[in-house]
PDB file of N, CA and C in Angstrom:
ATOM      1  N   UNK A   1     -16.067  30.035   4.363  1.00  0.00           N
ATOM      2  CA  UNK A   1     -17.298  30.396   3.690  1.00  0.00           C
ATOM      3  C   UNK A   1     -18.422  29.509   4.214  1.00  0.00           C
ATOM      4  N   UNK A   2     -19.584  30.412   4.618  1.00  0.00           N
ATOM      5  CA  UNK A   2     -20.694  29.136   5.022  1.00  0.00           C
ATOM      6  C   UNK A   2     -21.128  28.727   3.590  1.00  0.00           C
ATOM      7  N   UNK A   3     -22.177  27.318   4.121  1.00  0.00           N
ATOM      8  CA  UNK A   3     -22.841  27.166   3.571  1.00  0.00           C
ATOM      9  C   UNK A   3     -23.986  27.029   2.951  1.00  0.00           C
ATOM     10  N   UNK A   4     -24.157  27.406   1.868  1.00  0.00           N
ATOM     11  CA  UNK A   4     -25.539  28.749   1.563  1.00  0.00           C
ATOM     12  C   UNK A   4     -26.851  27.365   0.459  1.00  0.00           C
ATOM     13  N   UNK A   5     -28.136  27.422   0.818  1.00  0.00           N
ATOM     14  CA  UNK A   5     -28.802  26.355   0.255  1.00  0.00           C
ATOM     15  C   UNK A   5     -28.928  26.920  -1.416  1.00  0.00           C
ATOM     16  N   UNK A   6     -28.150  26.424  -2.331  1.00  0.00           N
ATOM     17  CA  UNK A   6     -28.009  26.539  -3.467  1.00  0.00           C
ATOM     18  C   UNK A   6     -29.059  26.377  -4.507  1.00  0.00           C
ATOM     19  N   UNK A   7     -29.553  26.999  -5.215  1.00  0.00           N
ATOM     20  CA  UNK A   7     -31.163  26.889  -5.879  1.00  0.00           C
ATOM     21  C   UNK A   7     -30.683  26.189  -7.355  1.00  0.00           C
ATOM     22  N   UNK A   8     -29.402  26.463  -7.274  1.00  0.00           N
ATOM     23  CA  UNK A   8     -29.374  25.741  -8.794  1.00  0.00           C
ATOM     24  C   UNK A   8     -28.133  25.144  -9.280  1.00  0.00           C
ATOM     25  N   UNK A   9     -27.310  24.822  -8.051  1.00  0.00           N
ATOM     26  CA  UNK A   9     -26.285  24.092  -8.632  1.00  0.00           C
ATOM     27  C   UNK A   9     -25.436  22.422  -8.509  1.00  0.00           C
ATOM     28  N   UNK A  10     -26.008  22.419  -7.131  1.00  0.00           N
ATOM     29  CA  UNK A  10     -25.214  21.540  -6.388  1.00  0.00           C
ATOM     30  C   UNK A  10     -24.903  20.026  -6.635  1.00  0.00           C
ATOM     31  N   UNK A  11     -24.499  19.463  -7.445  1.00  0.00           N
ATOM     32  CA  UNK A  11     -23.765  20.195  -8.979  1.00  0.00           C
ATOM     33  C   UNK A  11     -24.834  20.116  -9.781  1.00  0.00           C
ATOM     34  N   UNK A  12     -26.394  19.784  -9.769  1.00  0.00           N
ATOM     35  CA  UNK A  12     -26.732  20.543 -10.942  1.00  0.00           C
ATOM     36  C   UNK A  12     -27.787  21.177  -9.996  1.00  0.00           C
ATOM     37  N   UNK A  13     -28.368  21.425  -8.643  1.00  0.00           N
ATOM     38  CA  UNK A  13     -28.969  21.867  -7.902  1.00  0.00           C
ATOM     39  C   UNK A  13     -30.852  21.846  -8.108  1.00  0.00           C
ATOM     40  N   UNK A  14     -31.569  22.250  -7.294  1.00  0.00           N
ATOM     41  CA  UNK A  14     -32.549  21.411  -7.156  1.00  0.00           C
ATOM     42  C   UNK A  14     -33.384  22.219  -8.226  1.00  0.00           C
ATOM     43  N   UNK A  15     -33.054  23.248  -8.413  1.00  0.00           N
ATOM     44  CA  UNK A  15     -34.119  23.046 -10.242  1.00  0.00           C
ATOM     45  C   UNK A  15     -33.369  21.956 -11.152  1.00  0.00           C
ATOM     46  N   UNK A  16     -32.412  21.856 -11.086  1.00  0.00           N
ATOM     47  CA  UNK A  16     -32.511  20.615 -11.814  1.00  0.00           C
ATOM     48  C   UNK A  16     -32.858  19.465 -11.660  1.00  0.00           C
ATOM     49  N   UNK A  17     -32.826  19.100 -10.375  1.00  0.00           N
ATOM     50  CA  UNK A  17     -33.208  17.665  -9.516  1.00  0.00           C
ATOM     51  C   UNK A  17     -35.000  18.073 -10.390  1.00  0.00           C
ATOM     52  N   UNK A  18     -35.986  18.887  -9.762  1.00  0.00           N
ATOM     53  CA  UNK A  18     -36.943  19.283 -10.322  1.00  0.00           C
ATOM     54  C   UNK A  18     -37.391  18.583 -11.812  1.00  0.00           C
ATOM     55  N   UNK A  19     -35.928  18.977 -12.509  1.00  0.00           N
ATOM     56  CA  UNK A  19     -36.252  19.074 -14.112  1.00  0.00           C
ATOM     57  C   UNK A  19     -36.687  17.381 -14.078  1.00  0.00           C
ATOM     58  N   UNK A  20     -35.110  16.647 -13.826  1.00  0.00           N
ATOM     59  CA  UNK A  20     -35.198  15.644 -14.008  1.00  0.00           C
ATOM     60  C   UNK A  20     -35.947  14.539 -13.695  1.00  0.00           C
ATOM     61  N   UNK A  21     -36.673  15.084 -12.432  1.00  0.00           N
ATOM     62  CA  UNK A  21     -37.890  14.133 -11.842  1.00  0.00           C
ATOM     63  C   UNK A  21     -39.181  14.009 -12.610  1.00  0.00           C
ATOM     64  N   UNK A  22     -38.914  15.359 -13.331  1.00  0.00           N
ATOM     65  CA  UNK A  22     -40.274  15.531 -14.067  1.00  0.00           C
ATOM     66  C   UNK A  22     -40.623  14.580 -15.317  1.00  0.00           C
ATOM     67  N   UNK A  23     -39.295  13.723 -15.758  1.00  0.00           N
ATOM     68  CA  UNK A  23     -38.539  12.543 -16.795  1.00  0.00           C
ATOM     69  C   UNK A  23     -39.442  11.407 -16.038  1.00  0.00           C
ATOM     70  N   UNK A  24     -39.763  11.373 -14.908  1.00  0.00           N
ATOM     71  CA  UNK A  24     -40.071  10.026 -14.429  1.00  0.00           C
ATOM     72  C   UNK A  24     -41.625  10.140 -14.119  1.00  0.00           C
ATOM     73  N   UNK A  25     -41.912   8.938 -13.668  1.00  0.00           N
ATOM     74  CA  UNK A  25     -43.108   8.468 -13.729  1.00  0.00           C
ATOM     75  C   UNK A  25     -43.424   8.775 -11.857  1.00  0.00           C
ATOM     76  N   UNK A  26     -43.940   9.284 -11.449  1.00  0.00           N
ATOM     77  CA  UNK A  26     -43.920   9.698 -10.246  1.00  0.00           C
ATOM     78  C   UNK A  26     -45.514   9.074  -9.286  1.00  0.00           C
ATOM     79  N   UNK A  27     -44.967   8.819  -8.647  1.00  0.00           N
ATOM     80  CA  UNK A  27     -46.841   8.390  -7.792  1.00  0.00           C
ATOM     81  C   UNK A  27     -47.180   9.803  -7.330  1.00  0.00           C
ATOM     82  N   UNK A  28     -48.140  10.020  -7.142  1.00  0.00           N
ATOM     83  CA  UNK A  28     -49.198  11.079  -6.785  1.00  0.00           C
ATOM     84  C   UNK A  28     -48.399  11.847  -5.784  1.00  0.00           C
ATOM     85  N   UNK A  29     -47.841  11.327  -4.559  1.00  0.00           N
ATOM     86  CA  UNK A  29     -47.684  11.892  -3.599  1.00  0.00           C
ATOM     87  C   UNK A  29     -45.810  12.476  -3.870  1.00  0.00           C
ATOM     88  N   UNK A  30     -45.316  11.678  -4.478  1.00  0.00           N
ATOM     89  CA  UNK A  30     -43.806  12.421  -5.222  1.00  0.00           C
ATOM     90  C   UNK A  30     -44.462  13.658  -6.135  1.00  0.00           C
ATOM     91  N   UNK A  31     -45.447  13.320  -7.016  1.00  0.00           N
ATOM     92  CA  UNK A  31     -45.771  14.618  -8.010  1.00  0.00           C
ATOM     93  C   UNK A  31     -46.018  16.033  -6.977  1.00  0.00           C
ATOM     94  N   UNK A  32     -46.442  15.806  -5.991  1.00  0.00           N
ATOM     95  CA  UNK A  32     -47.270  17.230  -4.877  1.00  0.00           C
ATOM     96  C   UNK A  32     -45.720  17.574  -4.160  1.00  0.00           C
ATOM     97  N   UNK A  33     -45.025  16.540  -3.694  1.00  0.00           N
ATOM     98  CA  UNK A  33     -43.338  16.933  -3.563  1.00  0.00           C
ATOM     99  C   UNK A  33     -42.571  17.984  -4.591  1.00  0.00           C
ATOM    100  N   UNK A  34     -42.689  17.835  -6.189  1.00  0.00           N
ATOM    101  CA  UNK A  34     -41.946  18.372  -6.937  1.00  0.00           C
ATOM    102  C   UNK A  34     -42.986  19.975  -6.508  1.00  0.00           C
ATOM    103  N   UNK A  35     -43.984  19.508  -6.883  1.00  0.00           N
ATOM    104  CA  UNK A  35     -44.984  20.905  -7.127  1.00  0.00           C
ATOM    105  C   UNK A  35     -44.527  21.950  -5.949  1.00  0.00           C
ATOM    106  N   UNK A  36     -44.781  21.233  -4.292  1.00  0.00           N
ATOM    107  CA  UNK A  36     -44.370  22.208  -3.612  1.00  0.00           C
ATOM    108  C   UNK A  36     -43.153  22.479  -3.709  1.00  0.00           C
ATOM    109  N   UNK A  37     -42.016  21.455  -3.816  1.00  0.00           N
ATOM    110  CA  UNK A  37     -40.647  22.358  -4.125  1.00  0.00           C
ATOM    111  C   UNK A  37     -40.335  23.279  -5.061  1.00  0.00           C
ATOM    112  N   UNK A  38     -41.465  23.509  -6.349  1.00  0.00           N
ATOM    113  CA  UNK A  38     -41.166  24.362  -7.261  1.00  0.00           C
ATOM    114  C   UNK A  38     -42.185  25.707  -6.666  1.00  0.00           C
ATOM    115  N   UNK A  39     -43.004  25.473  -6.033  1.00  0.00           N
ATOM    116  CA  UNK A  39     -44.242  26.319  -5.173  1.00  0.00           C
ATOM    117  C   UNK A  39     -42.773  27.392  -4.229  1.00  0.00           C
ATOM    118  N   UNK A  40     -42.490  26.528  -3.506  1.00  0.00           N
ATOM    119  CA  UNK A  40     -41.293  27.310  -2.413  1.00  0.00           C
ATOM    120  C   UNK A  40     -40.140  27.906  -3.770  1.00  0.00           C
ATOM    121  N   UNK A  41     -39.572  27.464  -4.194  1.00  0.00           N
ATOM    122  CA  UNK A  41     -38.570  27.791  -4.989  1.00  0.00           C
ATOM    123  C   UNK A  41     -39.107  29.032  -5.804  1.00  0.00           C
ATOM    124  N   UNK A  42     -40.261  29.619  -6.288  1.00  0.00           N
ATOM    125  CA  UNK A  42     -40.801  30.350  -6.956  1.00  0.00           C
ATOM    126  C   UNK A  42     -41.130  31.594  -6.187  1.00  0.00           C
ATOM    127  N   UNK A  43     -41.233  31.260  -4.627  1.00  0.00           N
ATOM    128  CA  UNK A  43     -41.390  32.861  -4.276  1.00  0.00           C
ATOM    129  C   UNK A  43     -40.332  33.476  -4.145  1.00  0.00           C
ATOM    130  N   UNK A  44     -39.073  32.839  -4.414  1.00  0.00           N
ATOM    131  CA  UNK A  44     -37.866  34.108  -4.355  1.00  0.00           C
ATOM    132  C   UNK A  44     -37.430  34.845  -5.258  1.00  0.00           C
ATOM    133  N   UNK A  45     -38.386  34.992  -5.590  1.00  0.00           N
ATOM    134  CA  UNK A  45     -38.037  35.690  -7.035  1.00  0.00           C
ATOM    135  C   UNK A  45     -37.662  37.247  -6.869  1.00  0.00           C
ATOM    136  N   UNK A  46     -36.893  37.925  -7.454  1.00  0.00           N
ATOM    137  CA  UNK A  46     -37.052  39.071  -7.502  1.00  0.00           C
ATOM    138  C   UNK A  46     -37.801  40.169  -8.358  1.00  0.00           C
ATOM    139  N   UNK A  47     -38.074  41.301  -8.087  1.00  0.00           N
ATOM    140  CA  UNK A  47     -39.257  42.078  -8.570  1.00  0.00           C
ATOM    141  C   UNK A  47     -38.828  42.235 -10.314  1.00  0.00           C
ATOM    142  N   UNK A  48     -37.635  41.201 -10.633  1.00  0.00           N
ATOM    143  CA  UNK A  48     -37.471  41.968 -11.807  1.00  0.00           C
ATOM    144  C   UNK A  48     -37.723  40.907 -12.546  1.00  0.00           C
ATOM    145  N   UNK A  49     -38.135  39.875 -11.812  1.00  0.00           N
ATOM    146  CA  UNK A  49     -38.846  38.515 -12.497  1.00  0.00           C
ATOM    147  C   UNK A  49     -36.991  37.161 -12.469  1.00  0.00           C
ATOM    148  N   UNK A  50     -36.320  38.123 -11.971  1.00  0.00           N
ATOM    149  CA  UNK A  50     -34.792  36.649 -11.689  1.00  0.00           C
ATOM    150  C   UNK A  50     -34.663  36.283 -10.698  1.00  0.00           C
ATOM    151  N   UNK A  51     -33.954  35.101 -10.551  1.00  0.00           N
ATOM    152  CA  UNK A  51     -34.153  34.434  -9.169  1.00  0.00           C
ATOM    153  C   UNK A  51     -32.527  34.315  -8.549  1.00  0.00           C
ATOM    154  N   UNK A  52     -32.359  34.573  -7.213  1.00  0.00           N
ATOM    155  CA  UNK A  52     -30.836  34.600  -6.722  1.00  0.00           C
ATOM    156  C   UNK A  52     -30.470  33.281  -6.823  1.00  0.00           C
ATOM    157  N   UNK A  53     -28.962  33.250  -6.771  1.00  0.00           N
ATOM    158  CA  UNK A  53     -28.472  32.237  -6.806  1.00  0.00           C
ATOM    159  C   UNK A  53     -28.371  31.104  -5.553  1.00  0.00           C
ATOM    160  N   UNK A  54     -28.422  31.622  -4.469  1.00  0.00           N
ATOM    161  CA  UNK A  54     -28.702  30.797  -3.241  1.00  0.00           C
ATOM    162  C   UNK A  54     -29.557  31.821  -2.317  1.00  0.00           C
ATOM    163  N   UNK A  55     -30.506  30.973  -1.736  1.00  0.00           N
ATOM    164  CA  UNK A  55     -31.288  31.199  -0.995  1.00  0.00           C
ATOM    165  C   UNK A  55     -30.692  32.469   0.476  1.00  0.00           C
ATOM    166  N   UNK A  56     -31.679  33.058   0.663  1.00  0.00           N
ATOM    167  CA  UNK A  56     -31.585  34.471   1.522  1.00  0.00           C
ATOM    168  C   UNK A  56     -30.479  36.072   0.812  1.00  0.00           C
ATOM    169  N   UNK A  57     -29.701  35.289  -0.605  1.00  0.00           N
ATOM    170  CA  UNK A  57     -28.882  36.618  -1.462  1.00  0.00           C
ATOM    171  C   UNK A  57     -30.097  37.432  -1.776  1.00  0.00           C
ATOM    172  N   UNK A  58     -29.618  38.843  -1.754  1.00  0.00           N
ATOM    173  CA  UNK A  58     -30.204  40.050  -2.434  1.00  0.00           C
ATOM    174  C   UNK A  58     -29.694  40.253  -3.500  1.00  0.00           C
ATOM    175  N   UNK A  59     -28.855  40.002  -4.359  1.00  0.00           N
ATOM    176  CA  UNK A  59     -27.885  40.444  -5.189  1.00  0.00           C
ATOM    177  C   UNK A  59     -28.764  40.057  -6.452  1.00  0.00           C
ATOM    178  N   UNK A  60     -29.260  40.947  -7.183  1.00  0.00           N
ATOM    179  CA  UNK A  60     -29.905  40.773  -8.125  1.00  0.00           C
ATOM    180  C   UNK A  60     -29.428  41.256  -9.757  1.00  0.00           C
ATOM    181  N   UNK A  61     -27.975  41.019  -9.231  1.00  0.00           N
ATOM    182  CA  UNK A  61     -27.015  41.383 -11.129  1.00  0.00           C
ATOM    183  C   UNK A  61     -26.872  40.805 -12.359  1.00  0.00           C
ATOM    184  N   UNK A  62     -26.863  39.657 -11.635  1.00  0.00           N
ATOM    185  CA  UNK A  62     -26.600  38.654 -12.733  1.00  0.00           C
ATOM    186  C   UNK A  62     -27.967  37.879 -13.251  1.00  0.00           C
ATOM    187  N   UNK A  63     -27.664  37.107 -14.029  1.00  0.00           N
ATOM    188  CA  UNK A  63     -29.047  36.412 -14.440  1.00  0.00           C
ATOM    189  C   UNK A  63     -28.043  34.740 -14.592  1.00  0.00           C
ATOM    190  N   UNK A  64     -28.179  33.904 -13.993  1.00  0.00           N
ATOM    191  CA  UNK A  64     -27.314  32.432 -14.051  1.00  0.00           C
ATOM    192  C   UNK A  64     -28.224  31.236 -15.049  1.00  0.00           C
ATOM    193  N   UNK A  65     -28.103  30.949 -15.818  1.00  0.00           N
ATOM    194  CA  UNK A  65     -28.354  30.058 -17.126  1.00  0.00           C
ATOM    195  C   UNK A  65     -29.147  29.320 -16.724  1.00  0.00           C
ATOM    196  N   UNK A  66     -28.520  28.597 -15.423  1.00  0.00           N
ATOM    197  CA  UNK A  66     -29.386  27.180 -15.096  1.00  0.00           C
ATOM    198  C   UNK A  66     -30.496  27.487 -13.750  1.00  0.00           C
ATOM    199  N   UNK A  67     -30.103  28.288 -12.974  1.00  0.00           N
ATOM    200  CA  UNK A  67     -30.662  28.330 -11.886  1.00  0.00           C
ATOM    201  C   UNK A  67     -30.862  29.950 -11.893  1.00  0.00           C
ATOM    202  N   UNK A  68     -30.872  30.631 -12.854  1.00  0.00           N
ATOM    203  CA  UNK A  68     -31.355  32.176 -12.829  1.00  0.00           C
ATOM    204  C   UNK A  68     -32.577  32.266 -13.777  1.00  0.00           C
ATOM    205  N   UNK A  69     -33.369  33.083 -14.116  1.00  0.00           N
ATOM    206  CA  UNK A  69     -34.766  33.268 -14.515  1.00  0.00           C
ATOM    207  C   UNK A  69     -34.805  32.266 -15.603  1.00  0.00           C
ATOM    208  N   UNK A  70     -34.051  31.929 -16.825  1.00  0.00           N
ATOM    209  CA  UNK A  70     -34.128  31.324 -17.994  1.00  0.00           C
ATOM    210  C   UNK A  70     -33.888  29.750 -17.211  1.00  0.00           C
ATOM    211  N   UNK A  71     -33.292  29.309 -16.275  1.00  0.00           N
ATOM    212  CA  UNK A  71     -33.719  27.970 -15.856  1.00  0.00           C
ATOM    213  C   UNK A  71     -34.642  27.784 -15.162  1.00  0.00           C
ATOM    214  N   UNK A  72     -35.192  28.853 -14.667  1.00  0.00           N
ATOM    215  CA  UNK A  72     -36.549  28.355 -14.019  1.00  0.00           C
ATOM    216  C   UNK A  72     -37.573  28.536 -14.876  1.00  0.00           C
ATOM    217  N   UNK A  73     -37.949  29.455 -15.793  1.00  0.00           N
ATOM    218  CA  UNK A  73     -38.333  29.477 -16.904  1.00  0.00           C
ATOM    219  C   UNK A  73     -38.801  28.259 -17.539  1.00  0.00           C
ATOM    220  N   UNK A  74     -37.852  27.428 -17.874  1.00  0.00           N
ATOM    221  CA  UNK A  74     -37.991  26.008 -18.794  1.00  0.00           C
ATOM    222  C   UNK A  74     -38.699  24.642 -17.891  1.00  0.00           C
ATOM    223  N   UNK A  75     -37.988  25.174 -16.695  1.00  0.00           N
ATOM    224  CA  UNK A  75     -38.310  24.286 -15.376  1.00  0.00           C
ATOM    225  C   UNK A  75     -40.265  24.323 -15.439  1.00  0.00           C
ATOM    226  N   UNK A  76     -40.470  25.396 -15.254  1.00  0.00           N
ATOM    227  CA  UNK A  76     -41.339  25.626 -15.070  1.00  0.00           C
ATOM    228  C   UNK A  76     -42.910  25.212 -16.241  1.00  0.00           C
ATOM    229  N   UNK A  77     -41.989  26.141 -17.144  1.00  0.00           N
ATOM    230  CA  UNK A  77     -42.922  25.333 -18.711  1.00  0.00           C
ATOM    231  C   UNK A  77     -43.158  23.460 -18.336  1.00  0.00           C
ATOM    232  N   UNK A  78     -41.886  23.184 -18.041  1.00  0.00           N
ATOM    233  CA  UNK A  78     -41.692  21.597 -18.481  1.00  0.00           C
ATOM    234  C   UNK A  78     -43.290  20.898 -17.316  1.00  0.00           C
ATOM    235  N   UNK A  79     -43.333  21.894 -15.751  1.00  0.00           N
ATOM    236  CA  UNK A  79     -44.346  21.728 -15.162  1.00  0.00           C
ATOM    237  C   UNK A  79     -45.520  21.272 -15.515  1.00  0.00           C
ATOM    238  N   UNK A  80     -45.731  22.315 -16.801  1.00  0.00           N
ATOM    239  CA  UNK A  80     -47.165  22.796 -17.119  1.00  0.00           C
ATOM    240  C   UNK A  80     -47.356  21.399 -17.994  1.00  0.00           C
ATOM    241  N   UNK A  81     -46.532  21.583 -18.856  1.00  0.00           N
ATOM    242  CA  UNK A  81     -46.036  20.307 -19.804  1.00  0.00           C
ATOM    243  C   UNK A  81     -46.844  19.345 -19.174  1.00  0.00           C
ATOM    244  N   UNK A  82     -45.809  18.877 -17.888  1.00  0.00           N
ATOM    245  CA  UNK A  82     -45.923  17.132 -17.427  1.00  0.00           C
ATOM    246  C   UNK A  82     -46.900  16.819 -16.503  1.00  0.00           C
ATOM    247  N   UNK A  83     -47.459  17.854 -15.833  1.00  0.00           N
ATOM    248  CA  UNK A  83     -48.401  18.237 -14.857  1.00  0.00           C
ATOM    249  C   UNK A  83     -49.775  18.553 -15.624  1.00  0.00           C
ATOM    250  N   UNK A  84     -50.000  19.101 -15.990  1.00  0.00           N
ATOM    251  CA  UNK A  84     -50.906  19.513 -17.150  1.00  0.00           C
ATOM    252  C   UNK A  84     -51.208  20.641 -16.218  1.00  0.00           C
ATOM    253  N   UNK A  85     -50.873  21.392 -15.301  1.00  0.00           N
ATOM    254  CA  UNK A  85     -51.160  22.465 -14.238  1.00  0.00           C
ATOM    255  C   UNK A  85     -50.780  23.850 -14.327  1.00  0.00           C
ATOM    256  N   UNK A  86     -51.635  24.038 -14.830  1.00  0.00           N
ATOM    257  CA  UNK A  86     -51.620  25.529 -15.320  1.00  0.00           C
ATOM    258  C   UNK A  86     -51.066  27.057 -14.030  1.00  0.00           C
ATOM    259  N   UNK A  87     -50.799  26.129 -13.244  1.00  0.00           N
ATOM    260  CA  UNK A  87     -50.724  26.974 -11.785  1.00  0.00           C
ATOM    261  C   UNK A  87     -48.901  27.919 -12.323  1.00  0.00           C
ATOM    262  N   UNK A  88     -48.407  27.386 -12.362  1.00  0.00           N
ATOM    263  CA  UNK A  88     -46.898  27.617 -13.048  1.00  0.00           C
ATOM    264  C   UNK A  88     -46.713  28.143 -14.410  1.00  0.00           C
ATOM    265  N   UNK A  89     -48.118  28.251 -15.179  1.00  0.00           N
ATOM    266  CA  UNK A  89     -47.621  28.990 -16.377  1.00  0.00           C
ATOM    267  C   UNK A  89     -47.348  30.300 -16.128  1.00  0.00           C
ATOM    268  N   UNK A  90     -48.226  31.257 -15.228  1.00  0.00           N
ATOM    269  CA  UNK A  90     -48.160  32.492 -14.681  1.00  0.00           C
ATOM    270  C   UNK A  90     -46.693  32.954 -14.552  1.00  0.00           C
ATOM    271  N   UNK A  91     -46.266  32.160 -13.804  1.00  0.00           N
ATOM    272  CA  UNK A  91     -45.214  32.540 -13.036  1.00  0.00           C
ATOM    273  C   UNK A  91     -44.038  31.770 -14.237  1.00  0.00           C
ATOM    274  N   UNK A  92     -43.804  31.286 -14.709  1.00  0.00           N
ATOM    275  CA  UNK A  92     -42.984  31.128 -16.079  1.00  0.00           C
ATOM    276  C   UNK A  92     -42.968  32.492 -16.969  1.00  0.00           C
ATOM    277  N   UNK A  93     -44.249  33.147 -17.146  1.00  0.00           N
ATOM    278  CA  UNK A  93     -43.788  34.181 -17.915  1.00  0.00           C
ATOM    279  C   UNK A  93     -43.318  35.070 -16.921  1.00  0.00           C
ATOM    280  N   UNK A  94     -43.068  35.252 -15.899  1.00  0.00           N
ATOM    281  CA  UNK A  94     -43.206  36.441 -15.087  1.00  0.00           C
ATOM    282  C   UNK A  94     -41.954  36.694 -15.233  1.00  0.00           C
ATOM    283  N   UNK A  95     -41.030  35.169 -15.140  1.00  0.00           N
ATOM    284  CA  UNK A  95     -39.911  35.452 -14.873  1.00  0.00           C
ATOM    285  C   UNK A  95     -39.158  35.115 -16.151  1.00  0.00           C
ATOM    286  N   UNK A  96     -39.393  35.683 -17.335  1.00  0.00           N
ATOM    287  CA  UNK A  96     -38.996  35.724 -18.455  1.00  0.00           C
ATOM    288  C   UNK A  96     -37.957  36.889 -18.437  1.00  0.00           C
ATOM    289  N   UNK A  97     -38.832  38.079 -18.135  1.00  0.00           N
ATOM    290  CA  UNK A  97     -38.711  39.557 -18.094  1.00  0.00           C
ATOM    291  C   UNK A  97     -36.720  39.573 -17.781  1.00  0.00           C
ATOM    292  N   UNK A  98     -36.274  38.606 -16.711  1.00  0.00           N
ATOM    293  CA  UNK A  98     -35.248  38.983 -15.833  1.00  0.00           C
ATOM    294  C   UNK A  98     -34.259  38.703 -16.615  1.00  0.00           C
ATOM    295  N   UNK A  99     -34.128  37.419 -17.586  1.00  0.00           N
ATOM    296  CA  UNK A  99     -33.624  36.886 -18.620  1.00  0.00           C
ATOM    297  C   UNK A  99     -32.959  37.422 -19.456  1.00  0.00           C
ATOM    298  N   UNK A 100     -34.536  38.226 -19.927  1.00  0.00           N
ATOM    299  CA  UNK A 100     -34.296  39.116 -21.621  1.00  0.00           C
ATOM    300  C   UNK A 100     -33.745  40.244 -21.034  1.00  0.00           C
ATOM    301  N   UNK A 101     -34.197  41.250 -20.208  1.00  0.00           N
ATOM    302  CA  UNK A 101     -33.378  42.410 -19.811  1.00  0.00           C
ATOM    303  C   UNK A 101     -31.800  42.445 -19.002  1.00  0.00           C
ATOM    304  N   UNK A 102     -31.715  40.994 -18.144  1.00  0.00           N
ATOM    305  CA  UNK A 102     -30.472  41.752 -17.586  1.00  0.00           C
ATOM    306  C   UNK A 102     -29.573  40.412 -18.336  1.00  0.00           C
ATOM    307  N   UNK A 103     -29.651  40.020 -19.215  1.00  0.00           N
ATOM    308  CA  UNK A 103     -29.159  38.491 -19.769  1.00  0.00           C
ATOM    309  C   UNK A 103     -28.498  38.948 -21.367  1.00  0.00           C
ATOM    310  N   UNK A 104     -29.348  40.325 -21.434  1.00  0.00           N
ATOM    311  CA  UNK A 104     -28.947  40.477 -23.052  1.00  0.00           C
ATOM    312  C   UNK A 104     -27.392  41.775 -22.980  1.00  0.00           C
ATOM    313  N   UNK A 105     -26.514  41.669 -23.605  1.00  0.00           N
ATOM    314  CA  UNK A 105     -25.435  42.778 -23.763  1.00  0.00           C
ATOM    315  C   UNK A 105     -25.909  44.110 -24.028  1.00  0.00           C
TER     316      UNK A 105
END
């Protein structure tokens, strides 16, 4: 099996690395690091507002807790939160949608 750049697990993968940086006190030039990694991490989204599980999948079935729409979701809020940057609220709700529809029974 190759190996595929993992958006959300490895073992807790880089939305979480994300989350947890956002805990710390960051100098200016680490804060524009998280931002663009959540900037790149945000255009893969799919049209239904969920995000694949590793980078270049099409497979848009599932919805994954931590690293599928509802973890980027929180990721994202926590942005707006710690950032005070309203650039990421947009795109937090967008990808709500993927959550509630393919997440619910």
């Amino acid at each position: 099996m190759a190996w595929k750049e993992v958006l959300g697990v490895l073992p807790m993968g880089w939305l979480e690395i994300m989350h947890v940086l956002m805990d710390m006190e960051l100098k200016p030039d680490e804060a524009e690091d998280v931002k663009g990694t959540l900037r790149h991490m945000t255009k893969n989204h799919f049209p239904s507002g969920n995000y694949p599980f590793s980078e270049g999948s099409e497979s848009d079935q599932l919805v994954h807790w931590c690293h599928g729409a509802p973890g980027v979701t929180r990721t994202l809020v926590k942005a707006v939160q710690g950032f005070g940057d309203e650039e990421f609220s947009a795109t937090s709700c967008g990808c709500r949608g993927g959550g509630m529809e393919k997440g619910s029974p």
